[in-house]
Protein backbone atom coordinates (compact mmCIF):
# COMPACT_ATOMS: atom_id res chain seq x y z
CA UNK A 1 -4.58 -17.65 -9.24
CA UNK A 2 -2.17 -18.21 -11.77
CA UNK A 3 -1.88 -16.10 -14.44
CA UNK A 4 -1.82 -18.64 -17.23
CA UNK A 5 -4.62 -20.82 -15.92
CA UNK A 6 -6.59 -19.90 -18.88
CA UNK A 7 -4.56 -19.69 -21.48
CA UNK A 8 -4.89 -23.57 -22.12
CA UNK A 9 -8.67 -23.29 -22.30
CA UNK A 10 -8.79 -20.83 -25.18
CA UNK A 11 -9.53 -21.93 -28.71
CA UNK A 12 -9.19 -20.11 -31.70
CA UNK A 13 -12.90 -19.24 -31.84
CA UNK A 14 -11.47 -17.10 -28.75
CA UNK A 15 -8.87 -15.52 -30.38
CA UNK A 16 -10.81 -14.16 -32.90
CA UNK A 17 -13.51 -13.15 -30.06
CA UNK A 18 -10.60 -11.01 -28.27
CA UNK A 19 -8.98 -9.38 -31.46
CA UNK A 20 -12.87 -8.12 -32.94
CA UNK A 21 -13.30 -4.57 -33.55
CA UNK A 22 -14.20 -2.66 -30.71
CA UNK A 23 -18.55 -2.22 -30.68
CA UNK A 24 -19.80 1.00 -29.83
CA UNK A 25 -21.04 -0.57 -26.53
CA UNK A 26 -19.34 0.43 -23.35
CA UNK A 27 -17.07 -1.55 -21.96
CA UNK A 28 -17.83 -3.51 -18.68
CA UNK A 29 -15.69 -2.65 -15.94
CA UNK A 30 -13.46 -5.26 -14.64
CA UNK A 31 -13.88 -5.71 -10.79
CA UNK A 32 -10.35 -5.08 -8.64
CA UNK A 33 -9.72 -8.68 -7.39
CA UNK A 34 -10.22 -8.25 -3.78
CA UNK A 35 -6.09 -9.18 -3.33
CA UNK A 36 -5.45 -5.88 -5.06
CA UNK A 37 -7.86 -3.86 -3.12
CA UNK A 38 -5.89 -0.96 -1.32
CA UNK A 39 -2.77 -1.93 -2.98
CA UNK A 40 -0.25 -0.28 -5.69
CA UNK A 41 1.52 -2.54 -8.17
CA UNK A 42 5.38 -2.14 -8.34
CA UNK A 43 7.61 -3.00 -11.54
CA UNK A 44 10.40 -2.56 -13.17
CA UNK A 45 12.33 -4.01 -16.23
CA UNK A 46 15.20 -6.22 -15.58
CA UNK A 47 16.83 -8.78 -17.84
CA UNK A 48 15.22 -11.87 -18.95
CA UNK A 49 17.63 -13.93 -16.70
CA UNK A 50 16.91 -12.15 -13.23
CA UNK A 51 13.62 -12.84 -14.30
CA UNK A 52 14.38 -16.43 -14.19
CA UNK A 53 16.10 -16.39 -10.78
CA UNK A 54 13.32 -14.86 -9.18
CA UNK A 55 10.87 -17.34 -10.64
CA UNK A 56 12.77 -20.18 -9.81
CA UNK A 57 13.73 -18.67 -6.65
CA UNK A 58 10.17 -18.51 -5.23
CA UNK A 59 9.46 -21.59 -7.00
CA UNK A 60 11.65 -23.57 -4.98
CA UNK A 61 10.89 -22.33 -1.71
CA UNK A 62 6.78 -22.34 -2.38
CA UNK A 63 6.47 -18.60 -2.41
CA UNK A 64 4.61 -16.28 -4.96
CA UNK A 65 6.57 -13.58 -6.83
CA UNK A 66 4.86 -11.03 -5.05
CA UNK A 67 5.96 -13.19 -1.70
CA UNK A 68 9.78 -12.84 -2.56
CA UNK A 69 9.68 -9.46 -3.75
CA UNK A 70 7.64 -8.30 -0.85
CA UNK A 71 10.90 -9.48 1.00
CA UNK A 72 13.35 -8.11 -1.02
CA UNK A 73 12.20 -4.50 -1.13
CA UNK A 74 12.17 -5.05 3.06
CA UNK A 75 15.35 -6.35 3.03
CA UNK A 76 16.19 -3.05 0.86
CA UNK A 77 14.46 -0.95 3.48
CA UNK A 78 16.64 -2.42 6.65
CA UNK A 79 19.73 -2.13 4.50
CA UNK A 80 18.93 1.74 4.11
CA UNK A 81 17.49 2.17 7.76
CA UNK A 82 13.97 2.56 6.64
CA UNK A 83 11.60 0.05 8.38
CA UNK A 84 10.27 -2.20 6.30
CA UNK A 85 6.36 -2.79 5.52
CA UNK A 86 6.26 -6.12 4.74
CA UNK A 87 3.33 -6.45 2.62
């Protein structure tokens, strides 16, 4: 899912919806998406033009970000004789 899908959909009404005061009701907890289940994010900062790259990178060759970083850190592994874990 992209992360932006929604963004397009929202309206000002929304805005205003998401920047309300906090209610004394709890908040709702926000089910793991089952592709993060058993999984720890990663992340780093880097500069706005690597950033780029790696879109456009995985862009090009239909992969996700996560796809061509998943490859990169085992590339990283082989070069430093670890075995790599894929994802």
């Amino acid at each position: 899912m992209n992360r932006f899908a929604n963004l397009a959909d929202r309206t000002p009404k929304d805005e205003a919806k998401a920047t309300a005061p906090a209610s004394a009701q709890p908040i709702a907890q926000i089910p793991t998406p089952p592709s993060r289940v058993g999984r720890k994010a990663i992340s780093g900062y880097f500069a706005p033009e690597l950033s780029l790259a790696l879109h456009t990178c995985a862009r090009r060759h239909g992969l996700s970000l996560q796809d061509l970083m998943a490859e990169a850190f085992d590339d990283v592994l082989r070069k430093y004789g670890e075995s790599p874990i894929g994802r």
